[in-house]
PDB file of N, CA and C in Angstrom:
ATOM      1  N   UNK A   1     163.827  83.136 211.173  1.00  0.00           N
ATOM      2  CA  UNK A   1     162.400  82.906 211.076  1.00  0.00           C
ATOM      3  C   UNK A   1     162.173  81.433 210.764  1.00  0.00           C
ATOM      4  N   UNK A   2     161.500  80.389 211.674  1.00  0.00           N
ATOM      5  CA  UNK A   2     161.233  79.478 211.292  1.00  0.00           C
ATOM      6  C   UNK A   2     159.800  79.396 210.243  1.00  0.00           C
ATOM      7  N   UNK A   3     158.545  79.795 210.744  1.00  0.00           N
ATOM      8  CA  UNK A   3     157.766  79.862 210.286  1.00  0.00           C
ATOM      9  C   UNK A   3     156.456  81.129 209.851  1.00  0.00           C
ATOM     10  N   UNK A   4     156.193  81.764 208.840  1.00  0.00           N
ATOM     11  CA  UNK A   4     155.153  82.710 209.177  1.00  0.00           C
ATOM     12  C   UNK A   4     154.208  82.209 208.304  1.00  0.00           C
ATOM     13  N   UNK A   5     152.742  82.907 209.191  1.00  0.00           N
ATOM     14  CA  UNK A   5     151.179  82.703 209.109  1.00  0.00           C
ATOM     15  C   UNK A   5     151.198  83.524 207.813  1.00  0.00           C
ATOM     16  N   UNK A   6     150.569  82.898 206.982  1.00  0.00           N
ATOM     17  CA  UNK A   6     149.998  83.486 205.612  1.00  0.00           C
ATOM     18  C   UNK A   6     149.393  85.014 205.462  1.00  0.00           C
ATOM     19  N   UNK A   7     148.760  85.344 204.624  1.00  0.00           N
ATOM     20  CA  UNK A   7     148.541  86.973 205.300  1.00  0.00           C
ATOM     21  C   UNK A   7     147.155  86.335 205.270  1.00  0.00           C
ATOM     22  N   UNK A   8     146.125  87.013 206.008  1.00  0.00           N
ATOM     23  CA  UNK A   8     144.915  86.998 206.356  1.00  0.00           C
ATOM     24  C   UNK A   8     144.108  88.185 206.996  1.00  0.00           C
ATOM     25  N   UNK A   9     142.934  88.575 206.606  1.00  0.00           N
ATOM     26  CA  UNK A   9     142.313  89.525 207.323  1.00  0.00           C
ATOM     27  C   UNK A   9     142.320  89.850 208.448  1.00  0.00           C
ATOM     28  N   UNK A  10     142.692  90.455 209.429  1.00  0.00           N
ATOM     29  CA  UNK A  10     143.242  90.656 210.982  1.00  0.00           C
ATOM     30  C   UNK A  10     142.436  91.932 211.751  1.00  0.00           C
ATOM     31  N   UNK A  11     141.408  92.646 210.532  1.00  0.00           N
ATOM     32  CA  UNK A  11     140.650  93.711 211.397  1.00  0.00           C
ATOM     33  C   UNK A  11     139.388  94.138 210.725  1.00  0.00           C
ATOM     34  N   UNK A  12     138.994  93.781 211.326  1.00  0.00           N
ATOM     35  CA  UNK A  12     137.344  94.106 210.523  1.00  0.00           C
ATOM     36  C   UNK A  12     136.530  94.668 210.861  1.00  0.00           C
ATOM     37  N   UNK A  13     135.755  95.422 210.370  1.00  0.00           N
ATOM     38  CA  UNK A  13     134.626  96.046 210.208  1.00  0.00           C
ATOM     39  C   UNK A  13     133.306  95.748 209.672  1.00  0.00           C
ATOM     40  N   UNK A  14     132.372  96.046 210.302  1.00  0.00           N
ATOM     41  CA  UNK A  14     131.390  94.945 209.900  1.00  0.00           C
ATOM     42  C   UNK A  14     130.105  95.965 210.318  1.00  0.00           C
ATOM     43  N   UNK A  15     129.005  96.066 209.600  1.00  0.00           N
ATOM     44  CA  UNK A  15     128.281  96.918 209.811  1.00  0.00           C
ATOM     45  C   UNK A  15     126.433  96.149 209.777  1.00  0.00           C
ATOM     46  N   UNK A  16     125.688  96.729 210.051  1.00  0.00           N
ATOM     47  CA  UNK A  16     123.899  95.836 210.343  1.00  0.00           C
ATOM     48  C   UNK A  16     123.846  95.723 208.883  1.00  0.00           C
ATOM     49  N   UNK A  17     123.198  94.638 209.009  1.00  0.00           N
ATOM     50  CA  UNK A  17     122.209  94.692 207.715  1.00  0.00           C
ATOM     51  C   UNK A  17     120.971  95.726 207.253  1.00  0.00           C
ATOM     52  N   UNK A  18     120.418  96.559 208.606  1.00  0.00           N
ATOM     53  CA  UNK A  18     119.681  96.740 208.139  1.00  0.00           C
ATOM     54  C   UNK A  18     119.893  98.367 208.090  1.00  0.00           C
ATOM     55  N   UNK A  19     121.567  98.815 207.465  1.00  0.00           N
ATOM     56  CA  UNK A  19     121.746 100.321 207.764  1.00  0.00           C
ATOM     57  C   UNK A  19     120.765 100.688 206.656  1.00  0.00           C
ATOM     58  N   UNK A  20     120.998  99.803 205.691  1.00  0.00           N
ATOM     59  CA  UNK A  20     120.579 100.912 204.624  1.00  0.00           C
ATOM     60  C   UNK A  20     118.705 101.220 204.669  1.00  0.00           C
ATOM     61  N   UNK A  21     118.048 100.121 204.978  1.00  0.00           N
ATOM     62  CA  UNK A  21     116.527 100.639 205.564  1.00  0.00           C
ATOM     63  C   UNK A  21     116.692 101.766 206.293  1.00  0.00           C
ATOM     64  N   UNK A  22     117.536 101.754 207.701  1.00  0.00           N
ATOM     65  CA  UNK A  22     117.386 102.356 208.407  1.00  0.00           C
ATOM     66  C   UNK A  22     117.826 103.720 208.269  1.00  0.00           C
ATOM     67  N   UNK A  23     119.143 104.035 207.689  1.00  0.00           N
ATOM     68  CA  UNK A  23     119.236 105.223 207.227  1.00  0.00           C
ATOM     69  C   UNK A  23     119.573 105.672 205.513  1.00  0.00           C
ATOM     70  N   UNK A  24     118.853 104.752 204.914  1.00  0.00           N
ATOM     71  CA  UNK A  24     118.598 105.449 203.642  1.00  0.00           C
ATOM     72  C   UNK A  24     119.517 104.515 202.661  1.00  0.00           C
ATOM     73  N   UNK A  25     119.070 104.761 201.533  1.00  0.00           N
ATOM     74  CA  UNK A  25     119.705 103.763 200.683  1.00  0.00           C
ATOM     75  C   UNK A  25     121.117 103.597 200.255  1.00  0.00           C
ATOM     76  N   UNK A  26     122.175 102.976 200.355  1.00  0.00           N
ATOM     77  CA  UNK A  26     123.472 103.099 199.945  1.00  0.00           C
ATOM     78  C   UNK A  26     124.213 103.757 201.273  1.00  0.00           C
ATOM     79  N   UNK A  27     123.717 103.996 201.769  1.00  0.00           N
ATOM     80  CA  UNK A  27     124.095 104.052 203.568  1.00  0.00           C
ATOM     81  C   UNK A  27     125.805 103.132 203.662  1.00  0.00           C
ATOM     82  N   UNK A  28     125.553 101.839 203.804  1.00  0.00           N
ATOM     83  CA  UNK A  28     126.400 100.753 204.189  1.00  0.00           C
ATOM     84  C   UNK A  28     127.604 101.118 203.012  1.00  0.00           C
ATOM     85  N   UNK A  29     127.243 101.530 201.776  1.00  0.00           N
ATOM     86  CA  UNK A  29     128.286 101.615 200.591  1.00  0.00           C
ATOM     87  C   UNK A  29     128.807 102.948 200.694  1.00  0.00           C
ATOM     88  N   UNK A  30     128.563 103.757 201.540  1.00  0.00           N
ATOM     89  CA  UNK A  30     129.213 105.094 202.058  1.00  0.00           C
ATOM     90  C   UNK A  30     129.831 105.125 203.008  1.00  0.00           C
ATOM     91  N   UNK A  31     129.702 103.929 204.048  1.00  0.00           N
ATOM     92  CA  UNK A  31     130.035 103.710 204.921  1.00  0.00           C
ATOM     93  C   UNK A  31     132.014 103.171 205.282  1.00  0.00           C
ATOM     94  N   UNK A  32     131.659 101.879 204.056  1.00  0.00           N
ATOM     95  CA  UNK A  32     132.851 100.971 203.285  1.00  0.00           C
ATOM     96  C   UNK A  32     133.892 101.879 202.750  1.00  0.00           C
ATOM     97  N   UNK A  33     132.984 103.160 202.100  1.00  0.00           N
ATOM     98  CA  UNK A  33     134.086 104.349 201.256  1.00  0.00           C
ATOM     99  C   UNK A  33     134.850 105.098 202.229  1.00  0.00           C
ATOM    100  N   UNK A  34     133.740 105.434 203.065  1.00  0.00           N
ATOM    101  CA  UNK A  34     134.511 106.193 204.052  1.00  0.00           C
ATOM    102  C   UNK A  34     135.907 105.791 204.689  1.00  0.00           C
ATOM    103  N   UNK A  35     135.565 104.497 205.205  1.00  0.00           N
ATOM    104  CA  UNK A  35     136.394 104.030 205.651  1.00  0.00           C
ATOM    105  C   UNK A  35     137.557 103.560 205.196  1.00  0.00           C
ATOM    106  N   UNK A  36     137.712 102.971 203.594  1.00  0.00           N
ATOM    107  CA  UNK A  36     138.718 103.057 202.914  1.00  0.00           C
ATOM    108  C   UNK A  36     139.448 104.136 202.484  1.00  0.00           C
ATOM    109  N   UNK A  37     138.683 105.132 202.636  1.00  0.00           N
ATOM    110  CA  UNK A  37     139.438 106.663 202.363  1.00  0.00           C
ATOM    111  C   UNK A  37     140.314 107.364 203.153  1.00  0.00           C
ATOM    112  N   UNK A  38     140.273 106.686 204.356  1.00  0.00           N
ATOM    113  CA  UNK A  38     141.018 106.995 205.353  1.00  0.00           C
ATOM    114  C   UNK A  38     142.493 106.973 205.590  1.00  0.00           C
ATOM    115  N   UNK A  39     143.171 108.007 204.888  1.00  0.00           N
ATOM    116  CA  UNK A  39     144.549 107.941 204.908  1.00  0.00           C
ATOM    117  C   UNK A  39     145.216 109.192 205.578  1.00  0.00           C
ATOM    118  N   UNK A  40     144.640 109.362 206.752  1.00  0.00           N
ATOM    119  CA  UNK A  40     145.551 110.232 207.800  1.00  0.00           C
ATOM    120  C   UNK A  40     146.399 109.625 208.448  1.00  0.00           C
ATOM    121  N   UNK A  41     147.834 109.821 208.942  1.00  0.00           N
ATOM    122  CA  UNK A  41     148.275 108.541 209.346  1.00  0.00           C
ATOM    123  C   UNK A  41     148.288 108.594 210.846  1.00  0.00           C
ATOM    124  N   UNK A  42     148.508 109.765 211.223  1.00  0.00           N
ATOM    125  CA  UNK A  42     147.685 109.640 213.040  1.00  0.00           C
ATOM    126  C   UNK A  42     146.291 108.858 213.456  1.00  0.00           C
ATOM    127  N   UNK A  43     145.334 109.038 212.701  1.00  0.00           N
ATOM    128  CA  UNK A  43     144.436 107.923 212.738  1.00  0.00           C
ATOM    129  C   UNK A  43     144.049 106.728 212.426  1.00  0.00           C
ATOM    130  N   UNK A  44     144.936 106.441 211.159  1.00  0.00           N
ATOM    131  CA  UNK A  44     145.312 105.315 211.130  1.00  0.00           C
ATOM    132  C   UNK A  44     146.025 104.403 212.182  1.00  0.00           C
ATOM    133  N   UNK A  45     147.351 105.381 212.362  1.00  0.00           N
ATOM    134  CA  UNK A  45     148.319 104.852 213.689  1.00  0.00           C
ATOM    135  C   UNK A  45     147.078 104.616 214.567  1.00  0.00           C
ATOM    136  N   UNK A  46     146.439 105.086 215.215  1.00  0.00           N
ATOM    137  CA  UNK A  46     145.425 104.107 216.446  1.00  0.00           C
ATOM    138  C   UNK A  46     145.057 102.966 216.476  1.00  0.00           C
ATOM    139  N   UNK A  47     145.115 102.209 215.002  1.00  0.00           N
ATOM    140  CA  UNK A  47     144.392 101.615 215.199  1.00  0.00           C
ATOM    141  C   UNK A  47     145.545  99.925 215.500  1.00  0.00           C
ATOM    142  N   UNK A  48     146.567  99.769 214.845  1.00  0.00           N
ATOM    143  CA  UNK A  48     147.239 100.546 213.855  1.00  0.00           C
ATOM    144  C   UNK A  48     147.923  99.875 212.786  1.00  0.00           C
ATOM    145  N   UNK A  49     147.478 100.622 211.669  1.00  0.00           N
ATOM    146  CA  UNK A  49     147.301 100.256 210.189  1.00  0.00           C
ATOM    147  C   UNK A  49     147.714 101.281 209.268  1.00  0.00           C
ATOM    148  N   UNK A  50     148.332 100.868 208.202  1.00  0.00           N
ATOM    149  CA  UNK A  50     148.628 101.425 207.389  1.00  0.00           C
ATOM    150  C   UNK A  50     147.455 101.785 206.478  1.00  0.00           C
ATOM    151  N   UNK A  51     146.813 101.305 206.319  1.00  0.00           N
ATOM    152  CA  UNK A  51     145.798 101.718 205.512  1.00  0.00           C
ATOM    153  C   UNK A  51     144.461 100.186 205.570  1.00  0.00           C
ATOM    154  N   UNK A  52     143.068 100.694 204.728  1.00  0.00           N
ATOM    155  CA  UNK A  52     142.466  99.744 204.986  1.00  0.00           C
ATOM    156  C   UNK A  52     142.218  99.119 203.849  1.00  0.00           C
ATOM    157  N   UNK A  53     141.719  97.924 203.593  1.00  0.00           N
ATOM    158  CA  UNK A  53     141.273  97.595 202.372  1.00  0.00           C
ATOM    159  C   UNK A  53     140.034  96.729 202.544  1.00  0.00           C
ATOM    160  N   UNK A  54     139.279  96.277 201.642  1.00  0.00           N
ATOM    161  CA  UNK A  54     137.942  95.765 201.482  1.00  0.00           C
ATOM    162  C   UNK A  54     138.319  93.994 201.486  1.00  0.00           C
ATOM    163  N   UNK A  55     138.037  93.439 202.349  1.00  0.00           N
ATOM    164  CA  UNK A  55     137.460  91.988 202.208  1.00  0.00           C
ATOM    165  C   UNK A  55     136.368  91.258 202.189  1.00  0.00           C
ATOM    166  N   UNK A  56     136.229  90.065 201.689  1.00  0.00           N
ATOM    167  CA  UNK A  56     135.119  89.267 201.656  1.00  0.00           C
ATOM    168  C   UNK A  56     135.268  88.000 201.964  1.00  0.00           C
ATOM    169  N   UNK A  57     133.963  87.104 202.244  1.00  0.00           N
ATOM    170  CA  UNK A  57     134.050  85.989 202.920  1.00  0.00           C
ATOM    171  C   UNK A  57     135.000  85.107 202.327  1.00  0.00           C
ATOM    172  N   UNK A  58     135.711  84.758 201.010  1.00  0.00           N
ATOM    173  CA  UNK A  58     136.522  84.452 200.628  1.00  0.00           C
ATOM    174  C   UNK A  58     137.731  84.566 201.228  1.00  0.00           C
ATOM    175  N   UNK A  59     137.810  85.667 201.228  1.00  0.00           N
ATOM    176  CA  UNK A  59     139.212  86.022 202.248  1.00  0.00           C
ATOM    177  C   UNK A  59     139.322  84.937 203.645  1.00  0.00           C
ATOM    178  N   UNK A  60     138.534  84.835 204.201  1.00  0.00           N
ATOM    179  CA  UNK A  60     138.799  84.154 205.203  1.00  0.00           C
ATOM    180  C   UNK A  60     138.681  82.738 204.918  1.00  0.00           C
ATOM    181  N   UNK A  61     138.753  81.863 203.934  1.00  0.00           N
ATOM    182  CA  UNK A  61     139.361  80.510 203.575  1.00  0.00           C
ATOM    183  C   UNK A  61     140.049  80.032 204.325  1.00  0.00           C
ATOM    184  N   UNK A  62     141.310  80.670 203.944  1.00  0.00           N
ATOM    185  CA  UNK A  62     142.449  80.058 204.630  1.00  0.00           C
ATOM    186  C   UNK A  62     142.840  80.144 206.179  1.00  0.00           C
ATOM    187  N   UNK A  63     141.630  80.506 207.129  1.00  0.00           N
ATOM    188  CA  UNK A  63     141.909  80.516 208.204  1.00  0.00           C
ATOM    189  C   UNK A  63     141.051  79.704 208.662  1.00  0.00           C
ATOM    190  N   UNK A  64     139.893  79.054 208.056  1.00  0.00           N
ATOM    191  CA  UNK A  64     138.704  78.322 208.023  1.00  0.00           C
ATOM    192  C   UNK A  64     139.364  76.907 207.469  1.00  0.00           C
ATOM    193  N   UNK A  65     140.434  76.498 206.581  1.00  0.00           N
ATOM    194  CA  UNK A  65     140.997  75.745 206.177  1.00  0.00           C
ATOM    195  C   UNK A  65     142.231  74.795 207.335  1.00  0.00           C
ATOM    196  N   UNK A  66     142.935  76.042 208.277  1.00  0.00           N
ATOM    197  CA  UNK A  66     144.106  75.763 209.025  1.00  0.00           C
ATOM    198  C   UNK A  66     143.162  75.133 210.402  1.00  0.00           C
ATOM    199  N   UNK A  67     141.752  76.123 210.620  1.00  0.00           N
ATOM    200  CA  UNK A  67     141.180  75.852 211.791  1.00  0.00           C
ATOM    201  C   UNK A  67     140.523  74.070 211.736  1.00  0.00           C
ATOM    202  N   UNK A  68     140.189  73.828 210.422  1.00  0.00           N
ATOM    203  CA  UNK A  68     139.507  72.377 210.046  1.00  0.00           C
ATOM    204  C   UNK A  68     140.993  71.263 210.118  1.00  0.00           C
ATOM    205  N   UNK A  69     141.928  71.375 209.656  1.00  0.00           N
ATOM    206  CA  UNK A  69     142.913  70.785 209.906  1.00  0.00           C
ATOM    207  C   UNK A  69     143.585  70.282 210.704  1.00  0.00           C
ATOM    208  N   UNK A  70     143.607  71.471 211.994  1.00  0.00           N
ATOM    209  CA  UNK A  70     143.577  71.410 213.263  1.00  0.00           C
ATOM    210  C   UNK A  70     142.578  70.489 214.197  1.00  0.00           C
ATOM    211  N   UNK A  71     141.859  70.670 213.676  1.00  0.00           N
ATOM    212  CA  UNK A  71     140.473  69.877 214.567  1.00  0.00           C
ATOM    213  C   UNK A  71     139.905  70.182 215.231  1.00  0.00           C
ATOM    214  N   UNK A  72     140.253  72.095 214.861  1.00  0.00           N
ATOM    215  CA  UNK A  72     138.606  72.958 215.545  1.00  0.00           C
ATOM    216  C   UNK A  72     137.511  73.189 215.193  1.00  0.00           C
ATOM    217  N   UNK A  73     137.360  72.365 213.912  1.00  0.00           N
ATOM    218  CA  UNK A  73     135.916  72.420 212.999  1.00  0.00           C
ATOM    219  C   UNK A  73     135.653  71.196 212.563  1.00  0.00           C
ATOM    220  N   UNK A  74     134.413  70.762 213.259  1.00  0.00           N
ATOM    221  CA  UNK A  74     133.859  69.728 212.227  1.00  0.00           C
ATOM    222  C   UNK A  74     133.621  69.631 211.199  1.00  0.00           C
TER     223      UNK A  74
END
């Protein structure tokens, strides 16, 4: 192995802003659960992941950091 990429968020999920107006309050935070709860591993395998976990814009720093370095971001 000469070199490996840091770990970084690689699959995301991302949902409207406006679920929770639209279908009721805490909508989007049932949504997040659901989806972290998900430990069948045939359905997982589809995708395929061992399991999921919760990120935030933080998380993606360091790919926002390598991309500015590079000289794909002003």
């Amino acid at each position: 192995v000469i070199w490996e990429t840091p770990t970084y968020p690689d699959y995301h999920w991302t949902v409207r802003g406006d679920l929770n107006e639209r279908f009721g309050e805490g909508f989007s935070q049932r949504v997040t659960e659901t989806l972290l709860s998900i430990d069948d591993p045939a359905l997982l395998q589809a995708f395929p992941r061992e399991k999921f976990i919760p990120a935030s814009n933080a998380d993606y720093a360091p790919i926002e950091d390598t991309a500015s370095a590079i000289g794909l971001l002003d």
